[in-house]
N, C-alpha and C. Protein backbone atom coordinates (compact mmCIF):
# COMPACT_ATOMS: atom_id res chain seq x y z
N UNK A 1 19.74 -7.36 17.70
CA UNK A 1 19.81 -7.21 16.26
C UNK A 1 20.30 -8.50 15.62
N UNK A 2 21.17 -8.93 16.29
CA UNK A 2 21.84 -10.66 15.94
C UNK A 2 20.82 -11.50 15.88
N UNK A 3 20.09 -11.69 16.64
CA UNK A 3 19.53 -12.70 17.20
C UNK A 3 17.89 -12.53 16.22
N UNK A 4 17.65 -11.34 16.30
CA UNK A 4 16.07 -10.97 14.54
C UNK A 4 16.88 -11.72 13.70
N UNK A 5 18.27 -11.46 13.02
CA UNK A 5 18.57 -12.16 12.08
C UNK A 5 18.64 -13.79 11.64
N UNK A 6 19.00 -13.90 12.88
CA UNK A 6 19.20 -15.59 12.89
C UNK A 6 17.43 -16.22 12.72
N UNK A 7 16.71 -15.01 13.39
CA UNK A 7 14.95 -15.73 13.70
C UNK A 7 14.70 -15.12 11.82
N UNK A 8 15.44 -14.20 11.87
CA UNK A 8 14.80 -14.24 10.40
C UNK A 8 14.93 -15.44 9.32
N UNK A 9 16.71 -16.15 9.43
CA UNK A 9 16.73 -16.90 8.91
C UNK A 9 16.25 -18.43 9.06
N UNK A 10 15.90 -18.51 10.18
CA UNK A 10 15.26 -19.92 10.22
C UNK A 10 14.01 -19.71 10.24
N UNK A 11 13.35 -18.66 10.33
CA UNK A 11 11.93 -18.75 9.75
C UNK A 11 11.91 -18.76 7.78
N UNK A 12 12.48 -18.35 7.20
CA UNK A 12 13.03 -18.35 6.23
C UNK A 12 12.79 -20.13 5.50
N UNK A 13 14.37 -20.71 6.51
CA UNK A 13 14.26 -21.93 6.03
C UNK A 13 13.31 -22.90 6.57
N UNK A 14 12.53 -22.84 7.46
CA UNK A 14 11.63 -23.24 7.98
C UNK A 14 10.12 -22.86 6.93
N UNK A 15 10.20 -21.97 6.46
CA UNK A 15 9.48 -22.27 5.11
C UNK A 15 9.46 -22.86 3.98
N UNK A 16 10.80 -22.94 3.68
CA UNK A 16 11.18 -23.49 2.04
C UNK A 16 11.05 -24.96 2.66
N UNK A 17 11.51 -25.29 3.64
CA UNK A 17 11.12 -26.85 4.05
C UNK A 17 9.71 -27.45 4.03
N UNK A 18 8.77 -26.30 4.60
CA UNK A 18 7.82 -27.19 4.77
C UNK A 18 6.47 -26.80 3.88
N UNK A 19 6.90 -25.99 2.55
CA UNK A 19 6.39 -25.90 1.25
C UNK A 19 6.63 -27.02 0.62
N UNK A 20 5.19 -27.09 -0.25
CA UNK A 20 5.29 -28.47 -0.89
C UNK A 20 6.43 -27.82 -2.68
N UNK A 21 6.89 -28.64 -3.37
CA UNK A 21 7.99 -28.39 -4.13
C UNK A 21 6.82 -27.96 -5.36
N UNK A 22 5.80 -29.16 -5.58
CA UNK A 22 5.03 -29.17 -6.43
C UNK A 22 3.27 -28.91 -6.33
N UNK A 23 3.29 -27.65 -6.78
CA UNK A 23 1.46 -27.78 -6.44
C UNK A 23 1.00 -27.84 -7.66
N UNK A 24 -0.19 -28.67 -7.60
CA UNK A 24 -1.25 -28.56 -8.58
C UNK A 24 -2.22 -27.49 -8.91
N UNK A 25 -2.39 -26.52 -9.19
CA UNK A 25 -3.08 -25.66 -9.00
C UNK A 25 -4.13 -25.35 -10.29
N UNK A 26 -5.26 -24.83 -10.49
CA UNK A 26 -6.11 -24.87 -11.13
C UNK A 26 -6.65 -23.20 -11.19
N UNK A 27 -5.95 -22.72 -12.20
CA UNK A 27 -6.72 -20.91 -12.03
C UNK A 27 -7.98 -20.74 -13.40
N UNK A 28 -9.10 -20.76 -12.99
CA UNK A 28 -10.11 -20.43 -13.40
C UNK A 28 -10.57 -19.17 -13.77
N UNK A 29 -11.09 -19.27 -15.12
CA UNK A 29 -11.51 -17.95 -15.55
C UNK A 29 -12.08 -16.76 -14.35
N UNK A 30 -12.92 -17.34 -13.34
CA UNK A 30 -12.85 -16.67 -12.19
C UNK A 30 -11.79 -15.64 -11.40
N UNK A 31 -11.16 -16.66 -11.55
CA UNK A 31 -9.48 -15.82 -10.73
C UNK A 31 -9.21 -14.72 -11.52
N UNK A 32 -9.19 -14.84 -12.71
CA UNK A 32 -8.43 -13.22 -13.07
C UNK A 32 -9.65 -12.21 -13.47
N UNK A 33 -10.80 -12.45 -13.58
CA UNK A 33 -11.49 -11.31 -12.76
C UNK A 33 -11.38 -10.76 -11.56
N UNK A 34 -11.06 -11.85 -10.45
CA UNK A 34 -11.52 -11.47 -9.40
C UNK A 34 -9.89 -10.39 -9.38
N UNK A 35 -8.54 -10.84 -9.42
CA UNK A 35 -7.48 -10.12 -9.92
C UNK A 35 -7.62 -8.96 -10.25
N UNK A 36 -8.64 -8.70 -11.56
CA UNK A 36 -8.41 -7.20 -11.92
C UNK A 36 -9.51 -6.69 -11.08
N UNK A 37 -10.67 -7.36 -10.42
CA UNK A 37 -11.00 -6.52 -9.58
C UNK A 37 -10.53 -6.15 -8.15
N UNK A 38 -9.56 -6.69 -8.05
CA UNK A 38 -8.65 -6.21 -7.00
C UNK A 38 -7.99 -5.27 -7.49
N UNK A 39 -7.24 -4.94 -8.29
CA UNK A 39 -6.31 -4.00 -8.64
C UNK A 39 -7.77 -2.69 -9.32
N UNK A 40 -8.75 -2.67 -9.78
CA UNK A 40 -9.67 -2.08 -9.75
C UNK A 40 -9.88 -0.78 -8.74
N UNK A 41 -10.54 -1.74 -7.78
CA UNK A 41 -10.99 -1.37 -6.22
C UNK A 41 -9.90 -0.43 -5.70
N UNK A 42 -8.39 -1.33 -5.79
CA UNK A 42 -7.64 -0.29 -5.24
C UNK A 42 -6.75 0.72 -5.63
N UNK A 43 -7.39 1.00 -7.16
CA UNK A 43 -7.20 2.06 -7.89
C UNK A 43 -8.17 3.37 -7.32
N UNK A 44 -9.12 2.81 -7.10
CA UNK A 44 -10.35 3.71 -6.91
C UNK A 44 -10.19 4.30 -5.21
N UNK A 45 -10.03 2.98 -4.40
CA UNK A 45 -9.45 3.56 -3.18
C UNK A 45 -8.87 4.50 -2.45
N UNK A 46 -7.41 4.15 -3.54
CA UNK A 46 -6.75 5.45 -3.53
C UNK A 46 -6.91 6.73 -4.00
N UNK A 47 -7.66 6.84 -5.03
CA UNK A 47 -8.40 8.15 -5.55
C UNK A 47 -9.33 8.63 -4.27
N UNK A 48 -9.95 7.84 -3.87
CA UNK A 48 -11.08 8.34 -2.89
C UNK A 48 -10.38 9.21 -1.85
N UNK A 49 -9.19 7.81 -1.38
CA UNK A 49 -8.56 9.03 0.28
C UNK A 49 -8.28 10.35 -0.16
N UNK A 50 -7.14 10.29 -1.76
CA UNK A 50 -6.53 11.18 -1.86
C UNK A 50 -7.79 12.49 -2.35
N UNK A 51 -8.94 12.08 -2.41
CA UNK A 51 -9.93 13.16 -2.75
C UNK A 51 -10.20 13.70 -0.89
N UNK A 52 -10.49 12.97 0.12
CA UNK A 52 -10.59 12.79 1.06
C UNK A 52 -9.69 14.16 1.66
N UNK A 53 -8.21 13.34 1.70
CA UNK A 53 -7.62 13.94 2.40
C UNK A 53 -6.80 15.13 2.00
N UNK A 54 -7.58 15.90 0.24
CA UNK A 54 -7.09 16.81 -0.52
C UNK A 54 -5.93 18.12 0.43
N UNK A 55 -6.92 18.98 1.13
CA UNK A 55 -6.71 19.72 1.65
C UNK A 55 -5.48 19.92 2.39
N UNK A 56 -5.70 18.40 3.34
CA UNK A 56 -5.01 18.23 4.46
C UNK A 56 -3.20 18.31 3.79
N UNK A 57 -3.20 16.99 2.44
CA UNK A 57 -1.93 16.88 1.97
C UNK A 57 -1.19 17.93 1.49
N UNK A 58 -1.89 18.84 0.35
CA UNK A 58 -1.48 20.24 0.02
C UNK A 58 -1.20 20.89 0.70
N UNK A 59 -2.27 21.34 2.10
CA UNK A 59 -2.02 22.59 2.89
C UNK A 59 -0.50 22.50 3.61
N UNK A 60 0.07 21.30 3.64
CA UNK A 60 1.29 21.22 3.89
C UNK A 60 2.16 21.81 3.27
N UNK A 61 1.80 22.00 1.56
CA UNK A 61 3.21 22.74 0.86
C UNK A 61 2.39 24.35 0.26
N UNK A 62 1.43 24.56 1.40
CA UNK A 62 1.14 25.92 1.07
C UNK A 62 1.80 27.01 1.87
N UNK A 63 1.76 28.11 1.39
CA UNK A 63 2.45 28.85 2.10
C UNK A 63 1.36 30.25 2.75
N UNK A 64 1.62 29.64 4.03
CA UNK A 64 0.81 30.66 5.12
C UNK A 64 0.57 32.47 4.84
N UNK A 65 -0.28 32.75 5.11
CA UNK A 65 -0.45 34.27 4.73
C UNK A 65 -0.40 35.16 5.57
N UNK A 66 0.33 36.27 5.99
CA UNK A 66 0.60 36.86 6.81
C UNK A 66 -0.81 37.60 7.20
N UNK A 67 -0.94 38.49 8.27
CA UNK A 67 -2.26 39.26 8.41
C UNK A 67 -1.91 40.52 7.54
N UNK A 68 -0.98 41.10 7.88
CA UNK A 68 -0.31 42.24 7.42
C UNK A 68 -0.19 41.86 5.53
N UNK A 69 -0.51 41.35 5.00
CA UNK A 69 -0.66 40.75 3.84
C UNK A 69 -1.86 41.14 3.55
N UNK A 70 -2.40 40.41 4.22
CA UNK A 70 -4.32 40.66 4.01
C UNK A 70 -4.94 41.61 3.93
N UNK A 71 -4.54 42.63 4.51
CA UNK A 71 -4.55 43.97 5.07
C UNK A 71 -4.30 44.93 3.49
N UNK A 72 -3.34 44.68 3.06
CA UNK A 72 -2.43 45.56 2.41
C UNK A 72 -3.29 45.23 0.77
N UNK A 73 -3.97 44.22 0.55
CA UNK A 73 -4.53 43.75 -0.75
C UNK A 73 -6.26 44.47 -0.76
């Protein structure tokens, strides 16, 4: 557990070192389309599983029906 920490921290500073301080960077009308079509996609994504895996997630907080239940209706 000691020893993750210490690797945590020199991977850590072993980054901030060998990042440059200053980038030049250039974001093009491109980029923030492509942006909201990322956040898009994985709007929709998640709709899909959760259509997907409807059943499965609910049937967890359903409550089972006895036979003797079934019977009696």
């Amino acid at each position: 557990m000691y020893s993750m920490r210490i690797f945590s921290f020199l991977s850590f500073l072993l980054t901030l070192i060998l990042l440059p301080a200053w980038a030049e960077a250039y974001l093009d009308p491109g980029t923030g389309s492509m942006v909201v079509q990322v956040v898009i996609a994985t709007f929709a994504g998640a709709l899909y599983m959760l259509k997907i895996y409807w059943r499965k997630i609910f049937g967890m907080f359903r409550r089972k029906r006895d036979d003797n239940d079934q019977l009696e209706r």
